[in-house]
C-alpha atoms as a PDB file:
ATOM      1  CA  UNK A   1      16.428  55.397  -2.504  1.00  0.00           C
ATOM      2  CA  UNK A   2      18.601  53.627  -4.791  1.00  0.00           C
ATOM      3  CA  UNK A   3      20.763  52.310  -2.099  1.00  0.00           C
ATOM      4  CA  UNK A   4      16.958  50.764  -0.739  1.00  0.00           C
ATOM      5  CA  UNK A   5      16.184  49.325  -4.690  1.00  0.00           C
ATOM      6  CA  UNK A   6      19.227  47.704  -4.436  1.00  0.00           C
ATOM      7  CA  UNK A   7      19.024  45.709  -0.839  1.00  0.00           C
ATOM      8  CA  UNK A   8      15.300  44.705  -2.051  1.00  0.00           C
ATOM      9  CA  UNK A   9      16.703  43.185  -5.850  1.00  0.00           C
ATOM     10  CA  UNK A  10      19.391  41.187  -3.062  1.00  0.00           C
ATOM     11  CA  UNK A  11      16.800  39.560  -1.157  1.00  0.00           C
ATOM     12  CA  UNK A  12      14.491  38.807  -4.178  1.00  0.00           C
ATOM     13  CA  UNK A  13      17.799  37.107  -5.925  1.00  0.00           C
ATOM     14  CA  UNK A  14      19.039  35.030  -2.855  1.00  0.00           C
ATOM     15  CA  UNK A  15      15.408  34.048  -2.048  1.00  0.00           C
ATOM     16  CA  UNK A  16      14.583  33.072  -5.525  1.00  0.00           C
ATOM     17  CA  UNK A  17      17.914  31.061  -5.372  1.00  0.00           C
ATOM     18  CA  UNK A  18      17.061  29.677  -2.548  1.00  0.00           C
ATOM     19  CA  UNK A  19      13.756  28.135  -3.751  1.00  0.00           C
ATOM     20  CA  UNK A  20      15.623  26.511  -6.911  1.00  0.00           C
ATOM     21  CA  UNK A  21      18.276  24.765  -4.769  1.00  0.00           C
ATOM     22  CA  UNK A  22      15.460  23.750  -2.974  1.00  0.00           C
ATOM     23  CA  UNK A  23      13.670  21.868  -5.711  1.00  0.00           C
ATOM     24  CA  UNK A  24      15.869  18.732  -6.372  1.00  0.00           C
ATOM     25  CA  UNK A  25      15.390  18.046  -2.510  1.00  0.00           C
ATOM     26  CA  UNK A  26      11.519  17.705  -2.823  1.00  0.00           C
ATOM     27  CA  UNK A  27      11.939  15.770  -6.252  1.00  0.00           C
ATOM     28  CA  UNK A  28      14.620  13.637  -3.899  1.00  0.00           C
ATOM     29  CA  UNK A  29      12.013  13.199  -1.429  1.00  0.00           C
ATOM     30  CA  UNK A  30       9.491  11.594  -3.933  1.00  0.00           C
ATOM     31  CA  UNK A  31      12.058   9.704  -4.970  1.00  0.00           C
ATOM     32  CA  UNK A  32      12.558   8.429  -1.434  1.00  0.00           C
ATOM     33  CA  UNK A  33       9.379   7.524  -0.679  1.00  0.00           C
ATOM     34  CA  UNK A  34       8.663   5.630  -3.979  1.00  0.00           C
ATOM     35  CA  UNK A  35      11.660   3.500  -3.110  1.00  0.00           C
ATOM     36  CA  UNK A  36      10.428   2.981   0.302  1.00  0.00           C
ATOM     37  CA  UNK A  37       7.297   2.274  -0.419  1.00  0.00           C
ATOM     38  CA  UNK A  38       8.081  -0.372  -2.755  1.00  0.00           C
ATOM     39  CA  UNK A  39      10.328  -2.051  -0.161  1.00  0.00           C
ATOM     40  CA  UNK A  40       7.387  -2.042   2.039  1.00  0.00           C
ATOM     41  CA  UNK A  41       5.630  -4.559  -0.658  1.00  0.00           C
ATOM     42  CA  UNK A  42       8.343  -5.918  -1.444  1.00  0.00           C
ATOM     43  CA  UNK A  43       8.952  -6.897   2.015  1.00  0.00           C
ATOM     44  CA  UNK A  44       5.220  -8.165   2.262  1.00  0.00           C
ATOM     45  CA  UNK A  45       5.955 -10.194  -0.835  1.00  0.00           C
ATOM     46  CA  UNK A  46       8.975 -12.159   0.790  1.00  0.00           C
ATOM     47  CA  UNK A  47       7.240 -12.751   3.633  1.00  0.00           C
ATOM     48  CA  UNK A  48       4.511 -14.629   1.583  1.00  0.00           C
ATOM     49  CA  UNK A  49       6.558 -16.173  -0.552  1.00  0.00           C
ATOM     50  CA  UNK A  50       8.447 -17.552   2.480  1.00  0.00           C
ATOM     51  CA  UNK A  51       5.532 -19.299   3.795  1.00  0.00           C
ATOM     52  CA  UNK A  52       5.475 -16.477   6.787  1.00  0.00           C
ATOM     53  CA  UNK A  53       2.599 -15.148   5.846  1.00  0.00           C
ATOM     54  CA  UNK A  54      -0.700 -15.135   3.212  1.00  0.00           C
ATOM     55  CA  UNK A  55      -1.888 -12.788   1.098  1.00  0.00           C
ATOM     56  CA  UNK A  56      -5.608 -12.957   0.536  1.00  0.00           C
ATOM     57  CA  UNK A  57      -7.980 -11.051  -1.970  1.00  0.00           C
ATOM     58  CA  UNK A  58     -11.739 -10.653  -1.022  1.00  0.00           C
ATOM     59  CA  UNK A  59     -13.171  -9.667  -4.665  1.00  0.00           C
ATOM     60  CA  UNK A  60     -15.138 -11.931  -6.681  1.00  0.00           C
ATOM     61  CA  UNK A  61     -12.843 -14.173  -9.193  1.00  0.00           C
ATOM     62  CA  UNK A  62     -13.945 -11.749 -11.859  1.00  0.00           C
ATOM     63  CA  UNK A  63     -12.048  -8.940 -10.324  1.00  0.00           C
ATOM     64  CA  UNK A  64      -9.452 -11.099  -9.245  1.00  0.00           C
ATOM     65  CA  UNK A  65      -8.829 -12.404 -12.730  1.00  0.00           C
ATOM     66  CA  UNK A  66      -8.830  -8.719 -14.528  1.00  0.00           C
ATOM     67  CA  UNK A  67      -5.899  -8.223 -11.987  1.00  0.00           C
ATOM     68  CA  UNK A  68      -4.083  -8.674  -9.175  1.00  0.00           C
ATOM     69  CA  UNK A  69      -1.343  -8.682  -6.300  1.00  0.00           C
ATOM     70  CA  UNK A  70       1.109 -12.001  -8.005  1.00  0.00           C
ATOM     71  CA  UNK A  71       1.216 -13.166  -4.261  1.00  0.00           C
ATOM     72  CA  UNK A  72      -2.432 -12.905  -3.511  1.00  0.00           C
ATOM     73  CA  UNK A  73      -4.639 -16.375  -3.041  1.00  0.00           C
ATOM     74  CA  UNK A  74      -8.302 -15.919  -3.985  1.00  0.00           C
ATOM     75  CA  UNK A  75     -10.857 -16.347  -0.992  1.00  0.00           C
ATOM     76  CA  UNK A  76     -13.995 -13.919  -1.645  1.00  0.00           C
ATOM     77  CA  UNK A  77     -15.756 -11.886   0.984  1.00  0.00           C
ATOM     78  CA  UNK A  78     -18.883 -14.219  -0.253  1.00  0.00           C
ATOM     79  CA  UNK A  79     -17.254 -17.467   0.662  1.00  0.00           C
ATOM     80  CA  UNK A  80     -15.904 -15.512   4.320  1.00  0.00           C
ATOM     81  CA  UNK A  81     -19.779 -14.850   4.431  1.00  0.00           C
ATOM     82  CA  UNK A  82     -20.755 -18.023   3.841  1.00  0.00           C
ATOM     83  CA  UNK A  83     -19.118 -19.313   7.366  1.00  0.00           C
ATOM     84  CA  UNK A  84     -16.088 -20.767   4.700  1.00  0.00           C
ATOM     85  CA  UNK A  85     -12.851 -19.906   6.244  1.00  0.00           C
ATOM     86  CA  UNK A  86      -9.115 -20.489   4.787  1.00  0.00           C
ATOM     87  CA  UNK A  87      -7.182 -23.854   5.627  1.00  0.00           C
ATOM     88  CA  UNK A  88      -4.626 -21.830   7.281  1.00  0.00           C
ATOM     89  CA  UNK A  89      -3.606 -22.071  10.830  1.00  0.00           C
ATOM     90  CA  UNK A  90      -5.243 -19.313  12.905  1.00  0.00           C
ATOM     91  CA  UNK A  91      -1.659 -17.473  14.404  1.00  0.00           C
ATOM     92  CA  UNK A  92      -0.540 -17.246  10.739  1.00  0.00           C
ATOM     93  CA  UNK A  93       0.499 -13.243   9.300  1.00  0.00           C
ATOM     94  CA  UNK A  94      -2.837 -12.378   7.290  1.00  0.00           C
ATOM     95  CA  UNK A  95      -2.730  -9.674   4.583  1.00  0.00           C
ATOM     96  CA  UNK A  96      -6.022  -8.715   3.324  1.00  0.00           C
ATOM     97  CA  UNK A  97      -7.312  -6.787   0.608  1.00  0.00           C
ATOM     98  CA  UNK A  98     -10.153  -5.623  -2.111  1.00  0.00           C
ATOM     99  CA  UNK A  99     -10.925  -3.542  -4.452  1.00  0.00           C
ATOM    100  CA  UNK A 100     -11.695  -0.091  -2.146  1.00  0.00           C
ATOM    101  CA  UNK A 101     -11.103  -1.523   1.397  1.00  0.00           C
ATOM    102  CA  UNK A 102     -14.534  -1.896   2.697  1.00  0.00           C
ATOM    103  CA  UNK A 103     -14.821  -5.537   1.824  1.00  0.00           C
ATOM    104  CA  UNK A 104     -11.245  -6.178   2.977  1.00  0.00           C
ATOM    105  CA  UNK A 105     -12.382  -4.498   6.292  1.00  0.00           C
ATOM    106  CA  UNK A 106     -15.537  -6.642   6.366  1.00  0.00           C
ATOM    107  CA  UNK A 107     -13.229 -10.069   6.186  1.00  0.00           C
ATOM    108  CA  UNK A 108     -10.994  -8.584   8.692  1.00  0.00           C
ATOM    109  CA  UNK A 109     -13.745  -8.465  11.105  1.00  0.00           C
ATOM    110  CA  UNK A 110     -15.021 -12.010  10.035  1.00  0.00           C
ATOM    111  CA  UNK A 111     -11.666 -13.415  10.512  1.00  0.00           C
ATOM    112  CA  UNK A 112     -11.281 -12.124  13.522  1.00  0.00           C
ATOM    113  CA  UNK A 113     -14.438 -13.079  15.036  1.00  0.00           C
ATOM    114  CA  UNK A 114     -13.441 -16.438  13.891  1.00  0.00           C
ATOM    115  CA  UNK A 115     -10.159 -16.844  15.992  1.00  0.00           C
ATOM    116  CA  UNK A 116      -7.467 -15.619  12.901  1.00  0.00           C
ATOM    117  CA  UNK A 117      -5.153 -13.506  15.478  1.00  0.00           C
ATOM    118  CA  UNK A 118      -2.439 -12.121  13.383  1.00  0.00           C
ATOM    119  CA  UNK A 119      -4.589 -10.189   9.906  1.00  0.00           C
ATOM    120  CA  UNK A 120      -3.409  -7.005   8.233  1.00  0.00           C
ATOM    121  CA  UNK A 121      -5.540  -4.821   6.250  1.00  0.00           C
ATOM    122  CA  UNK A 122      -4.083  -3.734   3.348  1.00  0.00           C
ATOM    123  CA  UNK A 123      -7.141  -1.594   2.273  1.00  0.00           C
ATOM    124  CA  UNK A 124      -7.512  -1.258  -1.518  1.00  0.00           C
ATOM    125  CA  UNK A 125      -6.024  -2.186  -4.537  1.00  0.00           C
ATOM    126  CA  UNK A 126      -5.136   1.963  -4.581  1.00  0.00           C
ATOM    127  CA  UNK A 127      -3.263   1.178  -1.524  1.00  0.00           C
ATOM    128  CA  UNK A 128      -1.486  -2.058  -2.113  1.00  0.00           C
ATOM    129  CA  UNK A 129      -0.166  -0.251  -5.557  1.00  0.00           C
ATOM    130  CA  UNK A 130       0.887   3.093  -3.459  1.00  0.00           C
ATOM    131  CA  UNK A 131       2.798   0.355  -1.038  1.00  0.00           C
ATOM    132  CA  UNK A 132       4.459  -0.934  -4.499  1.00  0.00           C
ATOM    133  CA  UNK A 133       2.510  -3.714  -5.665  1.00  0.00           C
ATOM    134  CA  UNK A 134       2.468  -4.235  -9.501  1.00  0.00           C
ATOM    135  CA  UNK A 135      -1.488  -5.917 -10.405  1.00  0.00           C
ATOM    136  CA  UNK A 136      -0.702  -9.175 -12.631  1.00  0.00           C
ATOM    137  CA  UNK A 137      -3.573 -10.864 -14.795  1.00  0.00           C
END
């Protein structure tokens, strides 16, 4: 019986060590993807500020001016509605976003329709921020 005691207090102590050598891995892992994700809008960044590409916000020019993406240009959903489309040339790297990704969806679909060939929607202003971006004013 005591021999049994003692094989069971083994386990418990090498599983239990286990799991706390196993905790700076997951913290490692969040650390990780932080870093990645950042890249990821950092990388969307350079590729506006090269000229590759342009960033465009949908929201009204209230929400844009309480804060957003430093790349991002201003061009509403309502100006997209009203048959107004960006002077920029058609095969040109779109990203596109809003405030929840419905609207950004919306002038995806309108851009599209109107011959822009190369748009990426970025969702939501929840999403650009998980992908890194830091909201200016």
């Amino acid at each position: 019986m005591k021999i049994a005691v003692g094989v069971l207090m083994g386990v418990f102590v090498l599983v239990g060590g286990f799991l706390l050598m196993s905790e700076p891995a997951q913290q490692n892992d969040v650390a990780s993807a932080q870093t990645e994700q950042a890249t990821e809008f950092s990388r969307i960044e350079q590729e506006v500020n090269s000229g590759e590409a342009v960033m465009l916000d949908v929201r009204t020019p209230e929400e844009f001016a309480a804060g957003h993406a430093a790349a991002a240009e201003l061009f509403s959903l309502q100006q997209l509605q009203a048959g107004q489309l960006p002077d920029i040339d058609p095969n040109t790297k779109l990203y596109v976003y809003c405030r929840s990704g419905n609207r950004s969806a919306e002038a995806t679909a309108i851009l599209e329709t109107a011959g822009y060939t190369n748009i990426v929607d970025l969702g939501g202003l929840s999403d650009i921020q998980s992908l890194g971006a830091t909201l200016v004013q």
